[in-house]
Each structure stands twice: as structure tokens, then as C-alpha cells.
C-alpha atoms as a PDB file:
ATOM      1  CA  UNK A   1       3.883 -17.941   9.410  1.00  0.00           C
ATOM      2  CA  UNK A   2       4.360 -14.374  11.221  1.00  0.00           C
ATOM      3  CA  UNK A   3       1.252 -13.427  13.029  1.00  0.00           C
ATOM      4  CA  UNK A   4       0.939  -9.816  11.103  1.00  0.00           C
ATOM      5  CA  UNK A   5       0.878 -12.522   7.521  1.00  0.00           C
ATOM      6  CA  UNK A   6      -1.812 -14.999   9.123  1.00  0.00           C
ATOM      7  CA  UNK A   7      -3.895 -11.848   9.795  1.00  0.00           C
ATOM      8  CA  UNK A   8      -4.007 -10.738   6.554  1.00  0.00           C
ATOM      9  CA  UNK A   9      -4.491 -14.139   5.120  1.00  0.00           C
ATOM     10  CA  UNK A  10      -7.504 -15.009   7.861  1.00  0.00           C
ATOM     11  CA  UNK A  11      -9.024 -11.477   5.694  1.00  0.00           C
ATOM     12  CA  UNK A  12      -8.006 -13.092   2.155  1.00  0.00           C
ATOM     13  CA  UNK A  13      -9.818 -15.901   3.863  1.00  0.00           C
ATOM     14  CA  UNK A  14     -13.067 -13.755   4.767  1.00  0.00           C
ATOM     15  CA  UNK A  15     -13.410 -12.348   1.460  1.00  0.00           C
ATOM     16  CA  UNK A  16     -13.643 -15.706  -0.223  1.00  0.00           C
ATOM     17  CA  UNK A  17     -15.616 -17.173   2.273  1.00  0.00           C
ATOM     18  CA  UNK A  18     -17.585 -14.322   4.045  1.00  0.00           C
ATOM     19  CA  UNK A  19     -17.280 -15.879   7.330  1.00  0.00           C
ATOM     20  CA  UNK A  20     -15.559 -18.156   9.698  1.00  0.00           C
ATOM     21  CA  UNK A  21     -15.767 -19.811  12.795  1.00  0.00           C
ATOM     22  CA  UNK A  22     -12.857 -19.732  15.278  1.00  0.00           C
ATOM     23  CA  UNK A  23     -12.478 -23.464  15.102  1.00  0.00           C
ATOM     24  CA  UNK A  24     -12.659 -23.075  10.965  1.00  0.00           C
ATOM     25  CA  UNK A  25     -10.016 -20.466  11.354  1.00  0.00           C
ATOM     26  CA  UNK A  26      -7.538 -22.641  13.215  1.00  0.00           C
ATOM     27  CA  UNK A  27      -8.045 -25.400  11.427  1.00  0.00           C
ATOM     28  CA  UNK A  28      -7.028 -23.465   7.640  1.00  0.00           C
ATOM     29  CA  UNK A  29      -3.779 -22.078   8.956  1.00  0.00           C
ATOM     30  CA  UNK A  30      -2.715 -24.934  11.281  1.00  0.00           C
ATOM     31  CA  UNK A  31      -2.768 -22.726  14.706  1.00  0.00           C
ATOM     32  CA  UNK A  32      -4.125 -23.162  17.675  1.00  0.00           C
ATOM     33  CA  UNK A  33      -8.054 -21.816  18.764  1.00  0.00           C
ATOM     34  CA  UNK A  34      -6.095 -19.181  21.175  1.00  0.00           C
ATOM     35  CA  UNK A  35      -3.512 -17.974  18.489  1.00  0.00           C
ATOM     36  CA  UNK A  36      -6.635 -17.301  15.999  1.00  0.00           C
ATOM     37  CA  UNK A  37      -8.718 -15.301  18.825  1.00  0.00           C
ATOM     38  CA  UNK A  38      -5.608 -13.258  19.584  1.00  0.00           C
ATOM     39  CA  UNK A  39      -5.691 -12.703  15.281  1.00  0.00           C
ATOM     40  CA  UNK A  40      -9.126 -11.649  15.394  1.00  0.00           C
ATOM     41  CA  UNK A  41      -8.912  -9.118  18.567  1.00  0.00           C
ATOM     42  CA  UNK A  42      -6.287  -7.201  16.756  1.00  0.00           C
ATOM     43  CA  UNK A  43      -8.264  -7.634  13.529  1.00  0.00           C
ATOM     44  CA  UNK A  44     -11.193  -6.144  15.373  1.00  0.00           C
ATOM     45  CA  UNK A  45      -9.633  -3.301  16.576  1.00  0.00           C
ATOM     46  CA  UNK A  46      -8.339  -1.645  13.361  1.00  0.00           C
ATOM     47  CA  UNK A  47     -12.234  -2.232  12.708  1.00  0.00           C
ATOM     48  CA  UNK A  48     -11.421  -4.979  10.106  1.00  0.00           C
ATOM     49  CA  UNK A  49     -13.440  -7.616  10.780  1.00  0.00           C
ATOM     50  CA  UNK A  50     -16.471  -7.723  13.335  1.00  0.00           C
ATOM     51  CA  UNK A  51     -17.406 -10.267  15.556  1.00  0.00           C
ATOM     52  CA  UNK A  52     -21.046 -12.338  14.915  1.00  0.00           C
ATOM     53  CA  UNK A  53     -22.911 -14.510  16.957  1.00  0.00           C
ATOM     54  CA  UNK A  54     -21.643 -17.652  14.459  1.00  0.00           C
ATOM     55  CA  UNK A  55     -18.457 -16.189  14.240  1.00  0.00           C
ATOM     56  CA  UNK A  56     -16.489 -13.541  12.496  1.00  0.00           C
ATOM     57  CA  UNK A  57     -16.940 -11.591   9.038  1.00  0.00           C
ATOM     58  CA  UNK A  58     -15.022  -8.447   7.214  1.00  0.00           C
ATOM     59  CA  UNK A  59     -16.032  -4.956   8.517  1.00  0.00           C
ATOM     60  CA  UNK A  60     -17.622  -4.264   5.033  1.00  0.00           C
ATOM     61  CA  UNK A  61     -15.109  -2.729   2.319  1.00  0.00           C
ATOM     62  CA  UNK A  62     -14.328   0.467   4.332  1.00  0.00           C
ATOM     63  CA  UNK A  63     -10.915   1.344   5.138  1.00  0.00           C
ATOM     64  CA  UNK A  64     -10.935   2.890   8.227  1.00  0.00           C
ATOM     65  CA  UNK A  65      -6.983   2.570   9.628  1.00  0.00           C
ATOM     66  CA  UNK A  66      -4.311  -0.113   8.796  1.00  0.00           C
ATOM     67  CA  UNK A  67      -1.230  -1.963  10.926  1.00  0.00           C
ATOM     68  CA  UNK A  68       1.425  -0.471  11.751  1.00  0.00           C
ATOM     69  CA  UNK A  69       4.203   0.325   8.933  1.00  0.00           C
ATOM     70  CA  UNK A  70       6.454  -2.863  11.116  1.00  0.00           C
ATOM     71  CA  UNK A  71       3.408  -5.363  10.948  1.00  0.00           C
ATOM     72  CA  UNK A  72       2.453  -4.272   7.132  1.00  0.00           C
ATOM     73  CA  UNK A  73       6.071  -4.690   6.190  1.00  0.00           C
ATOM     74  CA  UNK A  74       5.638  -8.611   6.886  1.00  0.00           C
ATOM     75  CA  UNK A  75       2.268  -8.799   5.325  1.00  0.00           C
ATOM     76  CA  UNK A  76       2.286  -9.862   1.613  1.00  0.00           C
ATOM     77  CA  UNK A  77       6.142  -9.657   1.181  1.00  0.00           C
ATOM     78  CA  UNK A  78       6.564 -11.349  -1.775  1.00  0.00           C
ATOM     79  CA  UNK A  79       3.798  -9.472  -3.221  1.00  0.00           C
ATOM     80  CA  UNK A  80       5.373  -5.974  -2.524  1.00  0.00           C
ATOM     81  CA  UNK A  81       8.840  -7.470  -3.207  1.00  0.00           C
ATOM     82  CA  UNK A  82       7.418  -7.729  -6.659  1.00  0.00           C
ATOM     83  CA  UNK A  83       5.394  -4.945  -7.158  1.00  0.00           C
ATOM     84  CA  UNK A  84       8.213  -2.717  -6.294  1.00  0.00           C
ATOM     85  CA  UNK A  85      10.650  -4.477  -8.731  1.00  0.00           C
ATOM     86  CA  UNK A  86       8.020  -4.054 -11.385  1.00  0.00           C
ATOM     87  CA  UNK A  87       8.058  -0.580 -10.616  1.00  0.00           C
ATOM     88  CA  UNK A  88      11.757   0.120 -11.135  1.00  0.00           C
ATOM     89  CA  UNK A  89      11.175  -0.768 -14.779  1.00  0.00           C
ATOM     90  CA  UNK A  90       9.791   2.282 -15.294  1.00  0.00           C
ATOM     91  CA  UNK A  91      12.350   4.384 -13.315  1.00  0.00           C
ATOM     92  CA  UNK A  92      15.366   5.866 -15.899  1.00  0.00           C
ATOM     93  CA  UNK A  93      18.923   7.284 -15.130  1.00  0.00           C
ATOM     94  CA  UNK A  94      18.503  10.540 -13.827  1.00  0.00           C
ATOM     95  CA  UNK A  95      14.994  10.807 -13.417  1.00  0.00           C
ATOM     96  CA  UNK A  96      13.154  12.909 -10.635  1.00  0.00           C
ATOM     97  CA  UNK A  97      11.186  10.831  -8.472  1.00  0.00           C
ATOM     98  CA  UNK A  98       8.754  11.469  -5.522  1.00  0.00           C
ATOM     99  CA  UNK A  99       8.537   8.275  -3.469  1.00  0.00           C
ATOM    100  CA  UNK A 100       5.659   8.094  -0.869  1.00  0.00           C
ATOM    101  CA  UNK A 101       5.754   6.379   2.221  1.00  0.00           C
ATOM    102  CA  UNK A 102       4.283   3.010   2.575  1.00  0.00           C
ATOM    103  CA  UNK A 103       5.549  -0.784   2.715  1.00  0.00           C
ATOM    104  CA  UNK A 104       5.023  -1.406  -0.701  1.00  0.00           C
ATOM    105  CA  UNK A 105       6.868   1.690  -1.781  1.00  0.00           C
ATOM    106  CA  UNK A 106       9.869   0.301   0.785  1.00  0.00           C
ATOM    107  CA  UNK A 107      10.494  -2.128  -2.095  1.00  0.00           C
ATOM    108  CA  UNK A 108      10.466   0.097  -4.398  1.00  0.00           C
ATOM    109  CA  UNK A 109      13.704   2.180  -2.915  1.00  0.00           C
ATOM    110  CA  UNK A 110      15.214  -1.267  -2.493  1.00  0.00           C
ATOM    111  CA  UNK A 111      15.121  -1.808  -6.342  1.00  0.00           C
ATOM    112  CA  UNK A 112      16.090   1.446  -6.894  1.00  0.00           C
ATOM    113  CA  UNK A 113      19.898   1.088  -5.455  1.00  0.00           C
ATOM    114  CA  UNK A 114      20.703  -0.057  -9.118  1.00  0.00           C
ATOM    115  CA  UNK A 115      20.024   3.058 -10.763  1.00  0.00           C
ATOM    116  CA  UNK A 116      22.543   6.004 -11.657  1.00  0.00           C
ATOM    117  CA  UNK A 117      21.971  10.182 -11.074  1.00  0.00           C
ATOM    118  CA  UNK A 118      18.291   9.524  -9.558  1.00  0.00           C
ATOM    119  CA  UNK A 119      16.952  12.658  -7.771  1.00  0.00           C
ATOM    120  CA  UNK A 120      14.290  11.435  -5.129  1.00  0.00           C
ATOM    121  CA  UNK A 121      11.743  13.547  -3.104  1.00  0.00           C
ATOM    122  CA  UNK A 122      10.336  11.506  -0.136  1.00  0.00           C
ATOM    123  CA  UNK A 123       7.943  12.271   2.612  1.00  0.00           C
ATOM    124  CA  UNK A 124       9.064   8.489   4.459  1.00  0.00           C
ATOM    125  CA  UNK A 125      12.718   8.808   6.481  1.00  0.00           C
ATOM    126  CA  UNK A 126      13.215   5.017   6.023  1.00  0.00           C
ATOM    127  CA  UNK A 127      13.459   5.092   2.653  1.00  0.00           C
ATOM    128  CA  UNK A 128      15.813   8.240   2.885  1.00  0.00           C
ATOM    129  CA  UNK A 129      17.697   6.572   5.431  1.00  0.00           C
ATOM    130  CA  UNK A 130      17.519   3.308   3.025  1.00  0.00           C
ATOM    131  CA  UNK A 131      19.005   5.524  -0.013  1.00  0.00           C
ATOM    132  CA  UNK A 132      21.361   7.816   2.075  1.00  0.00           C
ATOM    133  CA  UNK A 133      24.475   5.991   0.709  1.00  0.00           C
ATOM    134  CA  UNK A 134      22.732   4.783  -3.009  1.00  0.00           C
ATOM    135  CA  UNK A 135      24.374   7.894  -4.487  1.00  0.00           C
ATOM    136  CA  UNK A 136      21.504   9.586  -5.377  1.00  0.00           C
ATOM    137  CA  UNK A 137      20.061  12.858  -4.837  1.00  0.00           C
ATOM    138  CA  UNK A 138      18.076  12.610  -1.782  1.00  0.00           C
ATOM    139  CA  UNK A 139      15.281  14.949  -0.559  1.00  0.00           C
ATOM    140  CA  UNK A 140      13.063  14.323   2.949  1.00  0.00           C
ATOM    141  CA  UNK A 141       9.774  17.263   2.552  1.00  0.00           C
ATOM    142  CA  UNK A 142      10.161  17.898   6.174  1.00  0.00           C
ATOM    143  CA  UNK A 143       6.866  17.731   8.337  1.00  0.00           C
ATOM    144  CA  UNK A 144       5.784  16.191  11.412  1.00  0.00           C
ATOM    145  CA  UNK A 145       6.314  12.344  12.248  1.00  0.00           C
ATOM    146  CA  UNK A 146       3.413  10.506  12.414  1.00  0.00           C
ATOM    147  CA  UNK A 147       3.634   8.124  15.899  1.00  0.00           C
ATOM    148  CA  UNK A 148       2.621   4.898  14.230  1.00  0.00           C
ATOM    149  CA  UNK A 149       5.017   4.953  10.865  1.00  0.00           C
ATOM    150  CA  UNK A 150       7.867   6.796   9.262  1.00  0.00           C
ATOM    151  CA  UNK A 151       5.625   9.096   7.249  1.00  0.00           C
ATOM    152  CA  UNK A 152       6.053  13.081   6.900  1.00  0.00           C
ATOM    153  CA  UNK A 153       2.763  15.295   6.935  1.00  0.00           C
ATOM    154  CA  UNK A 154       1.648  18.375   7.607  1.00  0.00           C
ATOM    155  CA  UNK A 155       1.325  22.057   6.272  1.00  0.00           C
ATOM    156  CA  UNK A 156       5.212  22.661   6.371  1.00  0.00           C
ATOM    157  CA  UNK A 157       4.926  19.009   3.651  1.00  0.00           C
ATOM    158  CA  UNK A 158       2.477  20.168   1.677  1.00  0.00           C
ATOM    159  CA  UNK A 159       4.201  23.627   1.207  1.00  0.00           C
ATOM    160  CA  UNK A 160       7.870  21.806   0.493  1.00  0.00           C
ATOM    161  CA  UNK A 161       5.937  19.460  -1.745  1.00  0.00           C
ATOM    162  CA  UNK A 162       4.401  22.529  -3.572  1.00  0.00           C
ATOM    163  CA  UNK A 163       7.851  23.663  -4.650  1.00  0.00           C
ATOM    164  CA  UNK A 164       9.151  20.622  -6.926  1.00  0.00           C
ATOM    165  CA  UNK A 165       7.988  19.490 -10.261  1.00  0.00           C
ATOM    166  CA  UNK A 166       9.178  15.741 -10.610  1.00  0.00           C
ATOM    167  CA  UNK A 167       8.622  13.425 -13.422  1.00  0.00           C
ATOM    168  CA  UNK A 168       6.923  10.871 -11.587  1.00  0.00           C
ATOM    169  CA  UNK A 169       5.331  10.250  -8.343  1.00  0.00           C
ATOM    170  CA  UNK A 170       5.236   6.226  -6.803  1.00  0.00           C
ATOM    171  CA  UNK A 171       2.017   6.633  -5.068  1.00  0.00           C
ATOM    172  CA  UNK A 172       1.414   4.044  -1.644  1.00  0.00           C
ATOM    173  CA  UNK A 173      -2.229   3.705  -0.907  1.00  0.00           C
ATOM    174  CA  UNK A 174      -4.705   1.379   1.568  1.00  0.00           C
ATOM    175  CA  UNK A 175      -7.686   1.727  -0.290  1.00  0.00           C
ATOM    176  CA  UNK A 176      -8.583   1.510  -4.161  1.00  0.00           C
ATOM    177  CA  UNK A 177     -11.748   0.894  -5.745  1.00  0.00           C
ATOM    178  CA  UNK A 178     -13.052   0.581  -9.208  1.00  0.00           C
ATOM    179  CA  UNK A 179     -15.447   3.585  -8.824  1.00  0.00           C
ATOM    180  CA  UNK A 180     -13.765   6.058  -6.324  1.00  0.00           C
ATOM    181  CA  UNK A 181     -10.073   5.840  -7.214  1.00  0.00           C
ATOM    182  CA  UNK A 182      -7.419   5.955  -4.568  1.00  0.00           C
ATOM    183  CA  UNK A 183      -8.806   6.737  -0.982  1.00  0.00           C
ATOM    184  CA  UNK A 184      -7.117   7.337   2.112  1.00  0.00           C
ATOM    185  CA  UNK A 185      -8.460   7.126   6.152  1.00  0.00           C
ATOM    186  CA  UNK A 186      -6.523  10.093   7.354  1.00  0.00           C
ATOM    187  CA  UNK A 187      -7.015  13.514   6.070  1.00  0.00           C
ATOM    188  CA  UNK A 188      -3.575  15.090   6.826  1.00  0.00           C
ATOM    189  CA  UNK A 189      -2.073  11.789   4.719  1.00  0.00           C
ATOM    190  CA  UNK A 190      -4.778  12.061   2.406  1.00  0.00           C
ATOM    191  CA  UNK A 191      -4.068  15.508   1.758  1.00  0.00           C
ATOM    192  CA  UNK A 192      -0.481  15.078   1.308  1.00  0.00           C
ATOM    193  CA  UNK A 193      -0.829  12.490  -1.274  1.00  0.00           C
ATOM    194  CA  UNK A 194      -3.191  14.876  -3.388  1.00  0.00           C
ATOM    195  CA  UNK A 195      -0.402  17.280  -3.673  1.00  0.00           C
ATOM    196  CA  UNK A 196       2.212  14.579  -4.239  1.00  0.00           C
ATOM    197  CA  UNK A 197      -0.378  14.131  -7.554  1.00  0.00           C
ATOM    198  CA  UNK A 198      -0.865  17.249  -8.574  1.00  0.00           C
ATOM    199  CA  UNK A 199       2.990  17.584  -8.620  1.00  0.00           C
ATOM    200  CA  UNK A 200       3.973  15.167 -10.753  1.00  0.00           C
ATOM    201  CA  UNK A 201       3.646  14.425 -14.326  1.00  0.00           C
ATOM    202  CA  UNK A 202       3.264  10.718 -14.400  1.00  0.00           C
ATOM    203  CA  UNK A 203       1.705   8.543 -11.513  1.00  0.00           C
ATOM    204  CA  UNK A 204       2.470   5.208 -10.474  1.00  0.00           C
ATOM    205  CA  UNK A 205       0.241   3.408  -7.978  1.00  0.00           C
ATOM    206  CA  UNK A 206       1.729   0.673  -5.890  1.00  0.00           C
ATOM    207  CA  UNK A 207      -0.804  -1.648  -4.547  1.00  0.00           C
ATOM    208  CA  UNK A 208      -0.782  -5.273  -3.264  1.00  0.00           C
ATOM    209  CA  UNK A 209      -4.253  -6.834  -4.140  1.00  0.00           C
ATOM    210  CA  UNK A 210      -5.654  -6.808  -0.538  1.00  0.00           C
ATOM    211  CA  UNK A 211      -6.205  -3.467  -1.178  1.00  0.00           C
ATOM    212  CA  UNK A 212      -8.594  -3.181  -3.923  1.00  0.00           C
ATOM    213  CA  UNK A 213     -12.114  -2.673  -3.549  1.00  0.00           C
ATOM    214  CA  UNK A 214     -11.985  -0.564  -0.692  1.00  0.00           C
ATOM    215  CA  UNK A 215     -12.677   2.413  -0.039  1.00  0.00           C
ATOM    216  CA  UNK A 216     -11.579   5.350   2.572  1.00  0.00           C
ATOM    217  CA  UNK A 217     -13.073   9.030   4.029  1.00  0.00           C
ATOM    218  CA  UNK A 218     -11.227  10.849   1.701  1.00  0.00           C
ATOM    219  CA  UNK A 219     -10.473  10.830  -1.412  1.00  0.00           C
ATOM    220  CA  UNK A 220      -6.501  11.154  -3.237  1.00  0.00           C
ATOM    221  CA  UNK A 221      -7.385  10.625  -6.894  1.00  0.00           C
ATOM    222  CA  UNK A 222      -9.293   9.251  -9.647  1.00  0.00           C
ATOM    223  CA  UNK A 223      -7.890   7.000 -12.483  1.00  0.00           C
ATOM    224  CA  UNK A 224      -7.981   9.965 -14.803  1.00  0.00           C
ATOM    225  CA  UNK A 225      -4.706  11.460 -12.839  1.00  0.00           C
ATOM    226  CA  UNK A 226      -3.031   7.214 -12.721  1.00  0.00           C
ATOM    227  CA  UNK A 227      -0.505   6.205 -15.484  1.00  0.00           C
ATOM    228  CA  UNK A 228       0.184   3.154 -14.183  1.00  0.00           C
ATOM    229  CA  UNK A 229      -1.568   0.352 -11.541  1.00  0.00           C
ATOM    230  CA  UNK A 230       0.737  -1.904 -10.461  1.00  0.00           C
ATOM    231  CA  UNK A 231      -0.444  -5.110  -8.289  1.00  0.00           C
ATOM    232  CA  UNK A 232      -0.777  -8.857  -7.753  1.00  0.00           C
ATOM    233  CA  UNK A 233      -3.123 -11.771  -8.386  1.00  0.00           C
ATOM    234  CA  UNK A 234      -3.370 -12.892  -5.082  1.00  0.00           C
ATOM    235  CA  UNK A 235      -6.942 -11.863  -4.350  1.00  0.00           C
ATOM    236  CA  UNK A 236      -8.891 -13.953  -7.152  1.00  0.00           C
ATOM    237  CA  UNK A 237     -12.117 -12.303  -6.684  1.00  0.00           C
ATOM    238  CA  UNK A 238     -11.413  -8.995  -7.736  1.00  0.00           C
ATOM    239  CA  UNK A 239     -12.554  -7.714 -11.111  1.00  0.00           C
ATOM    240  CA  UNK A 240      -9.434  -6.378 -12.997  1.00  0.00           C
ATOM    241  CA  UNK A 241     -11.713  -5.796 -16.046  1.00  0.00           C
ATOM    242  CA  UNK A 242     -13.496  -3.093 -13.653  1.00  0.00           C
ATOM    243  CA  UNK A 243     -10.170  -1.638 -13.174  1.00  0.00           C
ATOM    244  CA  UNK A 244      -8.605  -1.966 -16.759  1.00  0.00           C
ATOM    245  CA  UNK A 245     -11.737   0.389 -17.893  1.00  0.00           C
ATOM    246  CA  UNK A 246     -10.765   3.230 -16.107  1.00  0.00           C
ATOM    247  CA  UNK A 247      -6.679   3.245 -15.524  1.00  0.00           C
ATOM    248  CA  UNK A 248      -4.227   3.768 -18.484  1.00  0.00           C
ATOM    249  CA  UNK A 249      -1.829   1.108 -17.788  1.00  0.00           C
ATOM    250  CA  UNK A 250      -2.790  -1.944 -15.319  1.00  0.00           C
ATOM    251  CA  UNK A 251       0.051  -4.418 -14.329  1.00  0.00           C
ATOM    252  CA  UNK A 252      -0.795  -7.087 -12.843  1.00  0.00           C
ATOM    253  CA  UNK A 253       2.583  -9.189 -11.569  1.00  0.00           C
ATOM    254  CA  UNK A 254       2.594 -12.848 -12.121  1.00  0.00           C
ATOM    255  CA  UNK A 255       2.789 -15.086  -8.428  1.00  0.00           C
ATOM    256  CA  UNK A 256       6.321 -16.861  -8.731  1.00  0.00           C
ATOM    257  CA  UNK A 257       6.739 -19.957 -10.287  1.00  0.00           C
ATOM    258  CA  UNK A 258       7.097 -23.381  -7.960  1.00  0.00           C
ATOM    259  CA  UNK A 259       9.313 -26.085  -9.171  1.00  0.00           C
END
């Protein structure tokens, strides 16, 4: 198991169980005491977990940063493998998409290379370096580069987003709750993904279920602006009835079948 999946499943672990013990921790995933402390210091310093005197437990449900995009990539793969095959079901020849940037959205572009005559706004330049040769229309917003990640932001994004009216937007997020929508830590990112959504006409969230019921500073959008949830069953302690109240259109993808 990569390190960047074992960190996300010691949190799976935490919100099942509340809290773990070191020794508790090594012994679920097989590892040695030393591996799981090295786990938990990076866990601790995206302010995801927090260290007790018995042990460790989750930092709450606020979202307040996330890996890097090369550590997320490896985290839930089959999940967002899925997720973004799902989502190419609702993709049509010669559609206008915006893509955003995130891991899950990655996918997406992947499943995309089948289409025919797409035109595709992105803010992420690994998915427009992904889709240079697909034969589709591609268009990068411009912006600055954000250090950690491939991502586009900034005024000159927002005002290049301003200008195009797409069909639908595929909208990457790491924080969704029943209550307060789609959230975001960062308010440049945050406020790029508003405009992505007041853009388009339809909305597609893509979201692996490690990300609902949390919430960030700053808010993106409520379910009243989401056509369509897409996610996983992974997390069996989430509510989807909470979530199938407020959303049009909840998917929730199937884990694959073992024979």
C-alpha cells in the first residue's frame, strides 16, 4: 500500500473508530509502529488529525488544506477511476465542457479521450496537457500556477472564465456537507470555482466519499446550483439520505465486484 493511500485509510479508520493508538494503527494496516508515526506527522500537519494523550483522533470535520495534487492522485484510485467514468456518461459529442482541476476530475479527462468534437475549458494544465492530442478543442483560462498543484487562479482566471458560456461544468471539490454545499479552504480557488458555477448551465460534482461531511472557510455552492453528485460507498457512515434531500441527481458508484 502507497503511503499517501494508508494515510487516507488510517482517516477512513478514525471516522469509524474516533481514535487510535499507534500500536492499533500498525497493527490494522500491517506496518510497522515507525511507518504509522511518520503517517500521522504528515497527517498532523495538513491539520487532519490531532495528537491526544491516548493517541490520535480527526481534526473535527473542517477542511483546512489537502495533499498535494501527486499524493491525492494515489489516494482512493479506484474510487476516482470510477467516479470519473461515471461522469463521462453524461458528456455528449460536441458538447462544451469546463473541467476543473483536481484528482478526481484527472479521471474524468482520461474517460473523455473516447469522445468526438468536445470543446473543453480548463483551469488544470495536466489535463490540457492530458487532452492536447485527444482531438478536441482545448482551452487553458490562463492565471497564475499555484506551487503545490497544476491549478490556474487568479483575477486574469476569473475574467477568462467570465467570457464562456459552456453547457456543463465538472466541478472538483475537498469539502461537501449536507447543510453548506460545496466548500473550499482557499479563497482565490474558492473564488474561481464560484465563477466556474455561475458559468455553466449544468453542474456536475465529482467527489470521492472521504470528502463528505466536511466543511471549508468559504463557500462555492449550494445544492440548489448541483445537477448531479457523483461519489462512492466507501465511507459507510455517511448519510446519503441527508444528501439525496437537497441535490437533484445523487450517484452513488457501486465498489467493484471480487470474484
Amino acid at each position: 500500500m502507497l503511503p499517501a493511500d494508508r494515510e487516507q485509510r488510517i482517516i477512513t479508520f478514525l471516522q469509524t473508530n474516533k481514535q487510535a493508538t499507534v500500536r492499533t494503527l500498525a497493527t490494522e494496516f500491517n506496518v510497522h509502529a515507525a511507518t504509522i508515526r511518520r503517517d500521522l506527522h504528515k497527517l498532523e500537519q495538513f491539520n487532519q488529525i490531532k495528537r491526544t494523550h491516548g493517541g490520535v483522533v480527526l481534526n473535527n470535520t473542517e477542511v483546512w488544506d489537502e495533499l498535494n495534487f501527486d499524493d491525492r492522485e494515489t489516494t482512493f484510485y479506484d474510487e476516482k477511476r470510477r467516479i470519473g467514468q461515471k461522469a463521462a456518461d453524461f458528456v455528449d459529442d460536441n458538447d462544451t465542457l469546463i473541467i476543473d482541476s483536481g484528482s478526481t476530475t484527472l479521471h474524468f479527462a482520461h474517460a473523455l479521450k473516447s469522445k468526438h468534437n468536445l470543446t473543453i475549458i480548463t483551469n488544470d494544465i495536466y489535463i490540457a496537457s492530458l487532452l492536447k492530442s485527444s482531438g478536441h478543442h482545448i482551452i487553458v483560462t490562463g492565471g497564475s500556477l499555484h506551487p503545490d498543484n497544476y491549478v490556474l487562479n487568479g483575477a486574469l482566471t476569473l475574467t477568462n472564465l467570465s467570457s464562456f458560456n459552456p453547457l456543463k461544468l465538472f466541478l472538483a471539490t475537498p469539502a461537501i456537507d449536507a447543510h453548506k454545499g460545496v466548500t473550499h479552504y482557499n479563497d482565490t480557488l474558492a473564488a474561481t470555482k464560484r465563477q466556474m458555477v455561475a458559468q455553466a448551465k449544468a453542474v456536475y460534482v465529482l467527489a470521492d466519499s472521504s470528502k463528505f461531511d466536511k466543511v471549508s472557510l468559504y463557500s462555492v455552492c449550494n445544492f440548489q446550483h448541483i445537477t448531479t453528485l457523483i461519489t462512492d460507498n466507501t465511507h459507510s457512515d455517511i448519510n446519503w439520505d441527508d444528501y439525496q434531500a437537497h441535490v437533484e441527481q445523487l450517484i452513488i458508484i457501486d465498489p467493484p465486484t471480487t470474484t
